[in-house]
C-alpha atoms as a PDB file:
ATOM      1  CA  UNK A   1       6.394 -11.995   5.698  1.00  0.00           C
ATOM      2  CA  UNK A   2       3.942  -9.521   4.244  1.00  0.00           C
ATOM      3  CA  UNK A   3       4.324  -6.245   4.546  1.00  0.00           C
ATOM      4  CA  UNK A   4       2.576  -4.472   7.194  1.00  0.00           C
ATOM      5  CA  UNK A   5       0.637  -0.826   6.386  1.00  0.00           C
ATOM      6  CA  UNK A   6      -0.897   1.352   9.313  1.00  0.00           C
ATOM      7  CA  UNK A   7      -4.118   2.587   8.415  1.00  0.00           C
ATOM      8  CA  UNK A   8      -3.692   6.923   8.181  1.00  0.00           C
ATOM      9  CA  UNK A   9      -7.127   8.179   7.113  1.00  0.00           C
ATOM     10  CA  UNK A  10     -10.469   6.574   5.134  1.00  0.00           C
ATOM     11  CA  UNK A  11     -12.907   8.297   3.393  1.00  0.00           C
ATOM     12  CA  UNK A  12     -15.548   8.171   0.429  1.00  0.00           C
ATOM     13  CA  UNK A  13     -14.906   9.499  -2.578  1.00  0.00           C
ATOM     14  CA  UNK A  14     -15.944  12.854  -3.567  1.00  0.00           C
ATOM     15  CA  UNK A  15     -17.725  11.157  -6.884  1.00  0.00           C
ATOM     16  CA  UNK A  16     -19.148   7.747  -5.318  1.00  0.00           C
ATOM     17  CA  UNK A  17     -19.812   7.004  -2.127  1.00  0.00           C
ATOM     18  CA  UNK A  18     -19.407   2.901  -2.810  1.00  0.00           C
ATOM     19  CA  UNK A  19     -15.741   3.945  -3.139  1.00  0.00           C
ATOM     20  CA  UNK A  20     -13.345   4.531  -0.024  1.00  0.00           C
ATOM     21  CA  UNK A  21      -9.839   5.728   0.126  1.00  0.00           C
ATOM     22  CA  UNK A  22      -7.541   4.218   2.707  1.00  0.00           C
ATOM     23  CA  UNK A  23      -4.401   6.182   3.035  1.00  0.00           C
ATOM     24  CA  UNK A  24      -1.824   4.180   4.342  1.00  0.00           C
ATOM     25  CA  UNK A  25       1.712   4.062   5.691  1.00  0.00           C
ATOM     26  CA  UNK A  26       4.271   1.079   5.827  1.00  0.00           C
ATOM     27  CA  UNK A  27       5.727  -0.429   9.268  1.00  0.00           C
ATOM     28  CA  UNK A  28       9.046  -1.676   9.325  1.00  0.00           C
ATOM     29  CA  UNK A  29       8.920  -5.163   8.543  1.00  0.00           C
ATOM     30  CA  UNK A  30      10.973  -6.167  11.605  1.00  0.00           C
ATOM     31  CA  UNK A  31       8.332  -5.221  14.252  1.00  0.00           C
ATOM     32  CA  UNK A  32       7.433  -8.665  14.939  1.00  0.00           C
ATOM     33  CA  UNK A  33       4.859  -7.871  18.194  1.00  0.00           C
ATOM     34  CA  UNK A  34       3.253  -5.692  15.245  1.00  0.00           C
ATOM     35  CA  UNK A  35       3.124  -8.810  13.026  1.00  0.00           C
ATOM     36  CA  UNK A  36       1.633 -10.407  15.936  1.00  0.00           C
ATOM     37  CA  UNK A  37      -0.833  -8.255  16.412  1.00  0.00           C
ATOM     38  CA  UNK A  38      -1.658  -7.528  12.642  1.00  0.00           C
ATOM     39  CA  UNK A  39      -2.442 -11.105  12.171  1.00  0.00           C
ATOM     40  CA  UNK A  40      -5.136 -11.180  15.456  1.00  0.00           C
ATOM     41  CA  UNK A  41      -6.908  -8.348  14.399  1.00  0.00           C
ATOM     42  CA  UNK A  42      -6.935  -9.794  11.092  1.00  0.00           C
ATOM     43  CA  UNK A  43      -9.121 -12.820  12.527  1.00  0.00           C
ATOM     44  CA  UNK A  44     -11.285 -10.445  14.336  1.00  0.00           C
ATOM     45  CA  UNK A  45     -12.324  -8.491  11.677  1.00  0.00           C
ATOM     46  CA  UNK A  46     -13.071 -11.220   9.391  1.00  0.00           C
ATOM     47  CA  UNK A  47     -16.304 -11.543   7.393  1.00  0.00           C
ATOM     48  CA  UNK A  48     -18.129 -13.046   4.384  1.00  0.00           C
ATOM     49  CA  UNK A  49     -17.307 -10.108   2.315  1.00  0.00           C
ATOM     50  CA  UNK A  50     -15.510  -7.410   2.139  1.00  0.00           C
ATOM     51  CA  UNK A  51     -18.080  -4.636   3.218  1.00  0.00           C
ATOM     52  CA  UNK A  52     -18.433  -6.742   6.121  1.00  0.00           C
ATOM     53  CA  UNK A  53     -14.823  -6.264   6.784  1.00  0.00           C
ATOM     54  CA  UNK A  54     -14.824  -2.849   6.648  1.00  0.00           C
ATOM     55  CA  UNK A  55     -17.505  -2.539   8.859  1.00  0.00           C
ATOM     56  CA  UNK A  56     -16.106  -4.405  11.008  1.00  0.00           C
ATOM     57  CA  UNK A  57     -12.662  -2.758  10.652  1.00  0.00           C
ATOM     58  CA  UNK A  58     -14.375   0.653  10.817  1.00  0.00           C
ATOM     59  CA  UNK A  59     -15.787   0.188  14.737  1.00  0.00           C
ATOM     60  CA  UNK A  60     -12.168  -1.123  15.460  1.00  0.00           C
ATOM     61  CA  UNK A  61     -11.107   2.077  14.647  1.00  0.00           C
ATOM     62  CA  UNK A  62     -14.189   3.944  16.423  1.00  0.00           C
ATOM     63  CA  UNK A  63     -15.065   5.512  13.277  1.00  0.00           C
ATOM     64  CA  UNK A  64     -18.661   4.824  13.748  1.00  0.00           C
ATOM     65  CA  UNK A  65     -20.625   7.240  11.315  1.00  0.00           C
ATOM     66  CA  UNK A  66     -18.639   5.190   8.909  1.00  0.00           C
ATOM     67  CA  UNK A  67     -19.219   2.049  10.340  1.00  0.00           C
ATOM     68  CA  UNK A  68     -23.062   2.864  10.607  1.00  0.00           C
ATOM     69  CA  UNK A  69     -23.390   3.865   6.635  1.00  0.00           C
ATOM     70  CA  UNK A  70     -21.633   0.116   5.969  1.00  0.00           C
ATOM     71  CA  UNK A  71     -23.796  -1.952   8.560  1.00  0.00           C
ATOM     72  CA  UNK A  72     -27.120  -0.049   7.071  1.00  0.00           C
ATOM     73  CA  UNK A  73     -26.104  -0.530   3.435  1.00  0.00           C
ATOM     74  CA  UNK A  74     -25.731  -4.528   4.622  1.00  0.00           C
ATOM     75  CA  UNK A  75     -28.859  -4.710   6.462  1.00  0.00           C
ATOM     76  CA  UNK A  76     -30.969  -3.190   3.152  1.00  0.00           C
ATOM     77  CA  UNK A  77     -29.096  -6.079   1.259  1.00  0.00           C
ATOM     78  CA  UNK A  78     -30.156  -8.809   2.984  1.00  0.00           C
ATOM     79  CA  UNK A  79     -32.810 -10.950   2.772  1.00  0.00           C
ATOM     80  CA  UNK A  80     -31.623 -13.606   5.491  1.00  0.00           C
ATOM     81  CA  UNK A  81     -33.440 -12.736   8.819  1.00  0.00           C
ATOM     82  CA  UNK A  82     -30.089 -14.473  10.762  1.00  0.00           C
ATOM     83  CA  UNK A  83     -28.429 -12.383   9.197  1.00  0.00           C
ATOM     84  CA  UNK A  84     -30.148  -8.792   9.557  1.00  0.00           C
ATOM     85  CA  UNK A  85     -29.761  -9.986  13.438  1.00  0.00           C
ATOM     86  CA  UNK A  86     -26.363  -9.505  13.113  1.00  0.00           C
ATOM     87  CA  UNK A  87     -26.390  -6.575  11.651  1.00  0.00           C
ATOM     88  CA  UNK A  88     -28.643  -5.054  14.159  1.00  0.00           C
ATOM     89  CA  UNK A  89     -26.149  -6.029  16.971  1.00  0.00           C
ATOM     90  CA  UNK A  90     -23.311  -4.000  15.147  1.00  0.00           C
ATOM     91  CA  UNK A  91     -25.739  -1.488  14.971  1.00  0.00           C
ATOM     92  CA  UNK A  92     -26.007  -1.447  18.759  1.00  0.00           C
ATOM     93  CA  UNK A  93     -22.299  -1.355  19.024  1.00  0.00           C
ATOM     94  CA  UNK A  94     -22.067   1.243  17.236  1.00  0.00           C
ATOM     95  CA  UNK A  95     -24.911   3.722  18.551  1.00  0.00           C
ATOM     96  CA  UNK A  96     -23.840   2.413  22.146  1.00  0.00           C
ATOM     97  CA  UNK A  97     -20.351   3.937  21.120  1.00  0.00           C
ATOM     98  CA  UNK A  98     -22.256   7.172  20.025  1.00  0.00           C
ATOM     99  CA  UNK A  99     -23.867   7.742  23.173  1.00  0.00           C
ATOM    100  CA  UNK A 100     -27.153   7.062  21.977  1.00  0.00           C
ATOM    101  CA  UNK A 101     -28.221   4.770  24.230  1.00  0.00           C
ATOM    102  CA  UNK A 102     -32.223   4.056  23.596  1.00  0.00           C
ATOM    103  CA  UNK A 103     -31.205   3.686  20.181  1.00  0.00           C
ATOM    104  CA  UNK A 104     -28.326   1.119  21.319  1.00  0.00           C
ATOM    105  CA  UNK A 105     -30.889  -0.769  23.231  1.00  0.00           C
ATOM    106  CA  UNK A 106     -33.435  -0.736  20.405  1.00  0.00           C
ATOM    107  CA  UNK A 107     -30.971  -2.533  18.353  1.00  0.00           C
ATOM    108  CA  UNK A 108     -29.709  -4.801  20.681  1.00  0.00           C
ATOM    109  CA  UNK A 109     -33.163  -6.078  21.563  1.00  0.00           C
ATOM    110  CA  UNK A 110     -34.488  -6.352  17.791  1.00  0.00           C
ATOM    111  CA  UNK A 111     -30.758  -8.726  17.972  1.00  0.00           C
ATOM    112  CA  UNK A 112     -31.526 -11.088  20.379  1.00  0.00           C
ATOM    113  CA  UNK A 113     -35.210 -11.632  19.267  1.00  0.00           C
ATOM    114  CA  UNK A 114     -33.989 -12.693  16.249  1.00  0.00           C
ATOM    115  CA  UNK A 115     -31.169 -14.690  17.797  1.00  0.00           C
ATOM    116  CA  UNK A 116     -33.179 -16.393  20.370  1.00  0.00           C
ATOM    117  CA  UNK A 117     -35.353 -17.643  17.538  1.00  0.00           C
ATOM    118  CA  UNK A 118     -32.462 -19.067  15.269  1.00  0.00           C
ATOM    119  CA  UNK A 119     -30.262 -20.101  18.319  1.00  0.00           C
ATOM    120  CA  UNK A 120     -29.771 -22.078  21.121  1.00  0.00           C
ATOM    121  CA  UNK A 121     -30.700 -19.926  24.539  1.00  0.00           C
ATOM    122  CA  UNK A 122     -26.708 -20.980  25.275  1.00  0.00           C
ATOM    123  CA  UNK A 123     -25.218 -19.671  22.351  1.00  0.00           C
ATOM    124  CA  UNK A 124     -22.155 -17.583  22.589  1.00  0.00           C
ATOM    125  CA  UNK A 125     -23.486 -15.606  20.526  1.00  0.00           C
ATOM    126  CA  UNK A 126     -27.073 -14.896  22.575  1.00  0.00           C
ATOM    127  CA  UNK A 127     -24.466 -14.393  25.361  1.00  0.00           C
ATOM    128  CA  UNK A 128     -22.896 -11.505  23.257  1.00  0.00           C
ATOM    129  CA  UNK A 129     -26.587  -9.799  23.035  1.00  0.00           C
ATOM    130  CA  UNK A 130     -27.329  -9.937  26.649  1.00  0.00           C
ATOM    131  CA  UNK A 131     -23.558  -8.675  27.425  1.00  0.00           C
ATOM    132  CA  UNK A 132     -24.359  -5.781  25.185  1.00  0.00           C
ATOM    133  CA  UNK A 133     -27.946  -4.780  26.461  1.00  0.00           C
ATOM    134  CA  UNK A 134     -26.099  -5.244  30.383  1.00  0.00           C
ATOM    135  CA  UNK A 135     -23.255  -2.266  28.776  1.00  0.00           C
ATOM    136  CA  UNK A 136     -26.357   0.021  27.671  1.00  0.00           C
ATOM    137  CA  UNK A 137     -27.884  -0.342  31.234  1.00  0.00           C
ATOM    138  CA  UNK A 138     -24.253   0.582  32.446  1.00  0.00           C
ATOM    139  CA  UNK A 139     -24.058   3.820  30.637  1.00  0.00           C
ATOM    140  CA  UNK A 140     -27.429   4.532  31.783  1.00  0.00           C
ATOM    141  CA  UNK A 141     -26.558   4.380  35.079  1.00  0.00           C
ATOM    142  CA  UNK A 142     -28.869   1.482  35.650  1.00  0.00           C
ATOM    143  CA  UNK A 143     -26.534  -0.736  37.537  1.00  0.00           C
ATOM    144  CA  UNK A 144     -28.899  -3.697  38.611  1.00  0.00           C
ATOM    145  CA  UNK A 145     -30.047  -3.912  35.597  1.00  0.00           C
ATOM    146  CA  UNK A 146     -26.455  -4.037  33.987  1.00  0.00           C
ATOM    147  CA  UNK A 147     -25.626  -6.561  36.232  1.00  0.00           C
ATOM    148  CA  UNK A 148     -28.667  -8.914  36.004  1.00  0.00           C
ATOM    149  CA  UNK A 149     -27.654  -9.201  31.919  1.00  0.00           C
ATOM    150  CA  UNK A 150     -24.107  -9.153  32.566  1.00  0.00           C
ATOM    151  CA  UNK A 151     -24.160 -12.408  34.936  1.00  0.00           C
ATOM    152  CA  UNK A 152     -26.648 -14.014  31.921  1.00  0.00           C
ATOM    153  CA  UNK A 153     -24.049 -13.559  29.865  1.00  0.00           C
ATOM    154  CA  UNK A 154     -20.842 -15.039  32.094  1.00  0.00           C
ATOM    155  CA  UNK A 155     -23.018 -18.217  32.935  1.00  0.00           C
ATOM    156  CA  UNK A 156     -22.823 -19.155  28.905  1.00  0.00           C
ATOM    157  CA  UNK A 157     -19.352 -18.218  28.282  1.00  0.00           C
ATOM    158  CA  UNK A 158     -18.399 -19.807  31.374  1.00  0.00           C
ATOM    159  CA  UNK A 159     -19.790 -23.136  29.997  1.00  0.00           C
ATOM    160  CA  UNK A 160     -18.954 -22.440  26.380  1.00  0.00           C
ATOM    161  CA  UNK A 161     -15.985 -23.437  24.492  1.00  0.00           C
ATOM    162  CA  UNK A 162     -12.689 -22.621  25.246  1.00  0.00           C
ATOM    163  CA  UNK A 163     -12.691 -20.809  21.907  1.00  0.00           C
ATOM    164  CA  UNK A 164     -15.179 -17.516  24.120  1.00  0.00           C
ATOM    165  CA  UNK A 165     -12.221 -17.181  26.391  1.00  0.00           C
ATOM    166  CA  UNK A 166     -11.835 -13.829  25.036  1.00  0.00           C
ATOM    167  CA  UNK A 167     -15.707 -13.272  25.169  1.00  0.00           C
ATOM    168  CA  UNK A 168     -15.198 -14.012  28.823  1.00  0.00           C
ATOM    169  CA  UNK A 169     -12.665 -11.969  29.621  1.00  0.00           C
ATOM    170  CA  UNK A 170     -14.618  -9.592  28.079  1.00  0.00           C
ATOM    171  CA  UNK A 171     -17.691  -9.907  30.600  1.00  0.00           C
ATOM    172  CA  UNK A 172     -15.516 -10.279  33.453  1.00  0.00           C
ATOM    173  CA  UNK A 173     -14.477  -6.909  32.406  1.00  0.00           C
ATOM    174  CA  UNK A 174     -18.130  -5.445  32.282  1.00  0.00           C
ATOM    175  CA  UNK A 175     -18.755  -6.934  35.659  1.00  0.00           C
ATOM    176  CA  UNK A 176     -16.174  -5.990  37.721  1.00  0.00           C
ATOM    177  CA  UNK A 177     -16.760  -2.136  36.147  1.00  0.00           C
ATOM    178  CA  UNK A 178     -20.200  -2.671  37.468  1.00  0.00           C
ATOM    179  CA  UNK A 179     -18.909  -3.141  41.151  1.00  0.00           C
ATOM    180  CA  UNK A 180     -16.314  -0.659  40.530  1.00  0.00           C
ATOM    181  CA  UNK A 181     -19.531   2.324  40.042  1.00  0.00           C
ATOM    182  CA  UNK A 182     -21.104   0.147  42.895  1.00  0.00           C
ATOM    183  CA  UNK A 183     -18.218   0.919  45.495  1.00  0.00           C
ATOM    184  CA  UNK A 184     -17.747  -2.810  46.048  1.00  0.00           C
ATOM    185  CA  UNK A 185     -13.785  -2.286  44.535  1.00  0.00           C
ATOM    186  CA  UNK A 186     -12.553  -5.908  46.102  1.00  0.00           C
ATOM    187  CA  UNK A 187     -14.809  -7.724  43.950  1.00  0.00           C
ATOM    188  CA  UNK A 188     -14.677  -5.096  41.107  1.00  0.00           C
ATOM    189  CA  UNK A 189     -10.413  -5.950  41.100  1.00  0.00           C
ATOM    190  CA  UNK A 190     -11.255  -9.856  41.031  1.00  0.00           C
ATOM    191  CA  UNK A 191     -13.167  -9.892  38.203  1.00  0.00           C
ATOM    192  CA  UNK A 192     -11.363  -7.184  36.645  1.00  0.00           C
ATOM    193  CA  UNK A 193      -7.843  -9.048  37.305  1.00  0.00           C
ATOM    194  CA  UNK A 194      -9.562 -12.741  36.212  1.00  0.00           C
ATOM    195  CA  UNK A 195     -10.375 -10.438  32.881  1.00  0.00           C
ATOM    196  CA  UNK A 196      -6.964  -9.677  32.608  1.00  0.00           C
ATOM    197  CA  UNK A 197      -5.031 -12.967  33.343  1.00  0.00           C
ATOM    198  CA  UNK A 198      -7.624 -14.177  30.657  1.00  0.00           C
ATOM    199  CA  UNK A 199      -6.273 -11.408  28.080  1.00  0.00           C
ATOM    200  CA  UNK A 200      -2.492 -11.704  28.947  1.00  0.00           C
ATOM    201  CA  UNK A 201      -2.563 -15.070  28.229  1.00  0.00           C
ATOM    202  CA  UNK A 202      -4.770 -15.464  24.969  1.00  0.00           C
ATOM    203  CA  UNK A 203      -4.136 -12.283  22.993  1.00  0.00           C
ATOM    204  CA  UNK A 204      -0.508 -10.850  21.985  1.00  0.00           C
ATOM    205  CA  UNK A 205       1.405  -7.879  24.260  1.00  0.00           C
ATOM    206  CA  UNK A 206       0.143  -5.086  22.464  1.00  0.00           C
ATOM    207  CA  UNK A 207      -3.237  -5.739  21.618  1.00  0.00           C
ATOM    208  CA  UNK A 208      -5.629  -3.128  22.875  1.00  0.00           C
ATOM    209  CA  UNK A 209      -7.809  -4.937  24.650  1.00  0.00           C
ATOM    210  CA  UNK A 210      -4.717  -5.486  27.036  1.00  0.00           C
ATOM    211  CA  UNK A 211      -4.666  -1.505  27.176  1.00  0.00           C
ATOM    212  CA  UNK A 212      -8.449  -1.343  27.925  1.00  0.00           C
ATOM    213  CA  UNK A 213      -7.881  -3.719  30.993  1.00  0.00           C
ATOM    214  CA  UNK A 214      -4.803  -2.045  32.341  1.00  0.00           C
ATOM    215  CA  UNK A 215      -7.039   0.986  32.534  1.00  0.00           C
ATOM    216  CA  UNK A 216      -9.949  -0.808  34.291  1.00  0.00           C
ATOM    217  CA  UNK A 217      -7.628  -1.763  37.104  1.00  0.00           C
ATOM    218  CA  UNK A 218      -5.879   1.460  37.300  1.00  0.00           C
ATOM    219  CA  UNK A 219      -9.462   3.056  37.945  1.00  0.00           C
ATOM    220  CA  UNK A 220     -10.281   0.385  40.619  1.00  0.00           C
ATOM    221  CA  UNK A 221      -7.023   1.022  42.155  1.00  0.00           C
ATOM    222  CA  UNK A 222      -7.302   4.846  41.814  1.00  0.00           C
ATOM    223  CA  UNK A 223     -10.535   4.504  43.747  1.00  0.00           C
ATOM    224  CA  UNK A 224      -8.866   2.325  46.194  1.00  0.00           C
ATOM    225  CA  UNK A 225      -6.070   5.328  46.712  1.00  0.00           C
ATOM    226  CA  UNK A 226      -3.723   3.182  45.722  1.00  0.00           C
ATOM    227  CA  UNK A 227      -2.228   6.036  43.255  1.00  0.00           C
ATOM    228  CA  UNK A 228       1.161   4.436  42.795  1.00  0.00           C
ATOM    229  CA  UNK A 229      -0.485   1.336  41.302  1.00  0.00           C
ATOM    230  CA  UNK A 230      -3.292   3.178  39.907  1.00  0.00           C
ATOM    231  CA  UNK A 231      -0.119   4.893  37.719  1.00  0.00           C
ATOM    232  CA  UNK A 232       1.720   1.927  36.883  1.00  0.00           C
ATOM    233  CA  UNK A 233      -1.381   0.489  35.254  1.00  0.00           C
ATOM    234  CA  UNK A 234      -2.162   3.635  33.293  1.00  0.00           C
ATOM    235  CA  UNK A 235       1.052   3.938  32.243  1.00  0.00           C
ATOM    236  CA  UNK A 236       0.935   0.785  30.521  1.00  0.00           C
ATOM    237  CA  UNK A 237      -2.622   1.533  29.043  1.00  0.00           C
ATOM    238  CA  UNK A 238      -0.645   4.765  27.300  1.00  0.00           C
ATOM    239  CA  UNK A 239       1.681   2.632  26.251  1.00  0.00           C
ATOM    240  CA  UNK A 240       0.134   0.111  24.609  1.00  0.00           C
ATOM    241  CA  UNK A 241      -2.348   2.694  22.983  1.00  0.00           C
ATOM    242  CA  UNK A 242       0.324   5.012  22.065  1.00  0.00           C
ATOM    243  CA  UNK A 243       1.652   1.853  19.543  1.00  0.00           C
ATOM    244  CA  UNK A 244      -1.275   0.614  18.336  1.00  0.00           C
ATOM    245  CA  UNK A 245      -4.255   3.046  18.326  1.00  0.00           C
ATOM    246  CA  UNK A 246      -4.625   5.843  15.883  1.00  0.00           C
ATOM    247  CA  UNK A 247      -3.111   9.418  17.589  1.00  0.00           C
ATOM    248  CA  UNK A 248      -6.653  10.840  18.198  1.00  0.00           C
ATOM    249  CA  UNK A 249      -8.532   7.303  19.166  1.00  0.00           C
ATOM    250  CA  UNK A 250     -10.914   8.235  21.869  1.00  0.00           C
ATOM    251  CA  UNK A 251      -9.580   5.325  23.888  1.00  0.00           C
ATOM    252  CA  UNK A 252      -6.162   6.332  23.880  1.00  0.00           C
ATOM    253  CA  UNK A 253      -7.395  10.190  25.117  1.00  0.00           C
ATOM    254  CA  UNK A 254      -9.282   8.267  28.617  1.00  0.00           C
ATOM    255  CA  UNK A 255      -6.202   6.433  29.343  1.00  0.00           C
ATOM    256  CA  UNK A 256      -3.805   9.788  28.822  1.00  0.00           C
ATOM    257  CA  UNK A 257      -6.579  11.583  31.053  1.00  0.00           C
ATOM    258  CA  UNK A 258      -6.843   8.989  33.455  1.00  0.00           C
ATOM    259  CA  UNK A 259      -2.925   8.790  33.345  1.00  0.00           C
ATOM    260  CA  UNK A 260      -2.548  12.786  34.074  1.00  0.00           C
ATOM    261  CA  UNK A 261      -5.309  12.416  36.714  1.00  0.00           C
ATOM    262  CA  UNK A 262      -3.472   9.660  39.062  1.00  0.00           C
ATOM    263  CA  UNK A 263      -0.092  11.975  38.365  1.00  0.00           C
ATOM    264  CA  UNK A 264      -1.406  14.924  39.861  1.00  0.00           C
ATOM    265  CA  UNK A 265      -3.017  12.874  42.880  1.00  0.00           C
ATOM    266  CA  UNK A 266       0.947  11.264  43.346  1.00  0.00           C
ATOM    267  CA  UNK A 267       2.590  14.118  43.285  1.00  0.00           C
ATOM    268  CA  UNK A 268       0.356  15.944  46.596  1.00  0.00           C
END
């Protein structure tokens, strides 16, 4: 079995920026949920080269003025319009995950024209783009709007291979947040449970997608008052996070907040 290396710090060089140092530390090899987990975020980060791995490794670890320097340096390299689509929906991501949100939607939408033009209107991947532009609405506040691309997206991955189960779970996620910030909390903890049955079943125990939906139903069930189960879920968001995101991941702060928040609200 190979050995296993958790990633400590990455920067560019101080003498050229086409260089990055990754400063890692070894796991014990006997951590086989880590294994496990290694080898699935292996296949998620997997591209044609290895700038497009680090990229893609990069908004894994929410380092996103990195990630944004890698995506740009791909999307001046390219010539193939497919593929400057792609890197325009990274882009997105990442300035979606910055808080920049016009900029996020710019992106997106320069995406899916391109997509819609090399794809099929029921590709997975158009289904991705509309997902995307329904999470920019969301952070906007814009909740029909969220929703209307957020249901465009579940009606292709609901017909698509069982290979977008993930991709599903995934929307289920966004659309039961949606009725969570709607006040409509008994469908918001269907779809956000179906999201999670989907997870639990297709990824391994301590992936942290598994964290991120813990948390979602710990905030539907903190708005339902339900505090005890509210904690119980958090709690195992913290958990997961504590083993497999980086100490000062901004995910892994939420879920400690969220986590401190219910535990004050149990304890009146």
């Amino acid at each position: 079995m190979p050995t296993v290396f958790r990633i400590n710090d990455i920067k560019p060089s101080d003498f050229n920026n086409r260089i990055w140092y990754v400063h890692l530390s070894s796991t014990s090899d006997n951590d086989k949920q880590l294994h496990q987990l290694t080898e699935r975020m292996r296949e998620e980060i997997k591209g044609p080269s290895a700038l497009h791995r680090l990229g893609a490794l990069m908004i894994k670890l929410s380092k996103f003025v990195k990630a944004e320097e890698v995506y740009k340096i791909l999307l001046n390299r390219s010539s193939d319009e497919l593929e400057k689509g792609y890197m325009y929906y990274q882009l997105g991501h990442i300035k979606d995950n910055q808080q920049k949100y016009d900029e996020a939607h710019d992106f997106y939408r320069k995406a899916l024209t391109i997509l819609l033009k090399h794809l099929s209107a029921d590709h997975p991947n158009i289904a991705s783009c509309y997902n995307n532009i329904g999470l920019v609405y969301d952070n906007m506040n814009e909740f029909s709007k969220a929703l209307s691309f957020y249901e465009k997206a579940y009606a292709i991955y609901e017909k698509a291979s069982p290979g977008n189960q993930k991709n599903l779970a995934n929307c289920c996620s966004s659309i039961g947040l949606i009725y969570n910030s709607m006040d409509n909390y008994s469908k918001a903890f269907s779809f956000c449970k179906k999201a999670h049955d989907i997870f639990n079943e297709e990824l391994p125990a301590n992936h942290p997608l598994l964290a991120t939906s813990h948390n979602n139903i710990g905030l539907v069930y903190a708005n339902m008052k339900k505090y005890s189960e509210a904690f119980a879920s958090y709690k195992r968001a913290v958990d997961i996070g504590q083993k497999v995101l980086p100490p000062d991941h901004p995910n892994l702060e939420v879920y400690k907040r969220n986590l401190e928040s219910v535990r004050k609200k149990n304890n009146k």
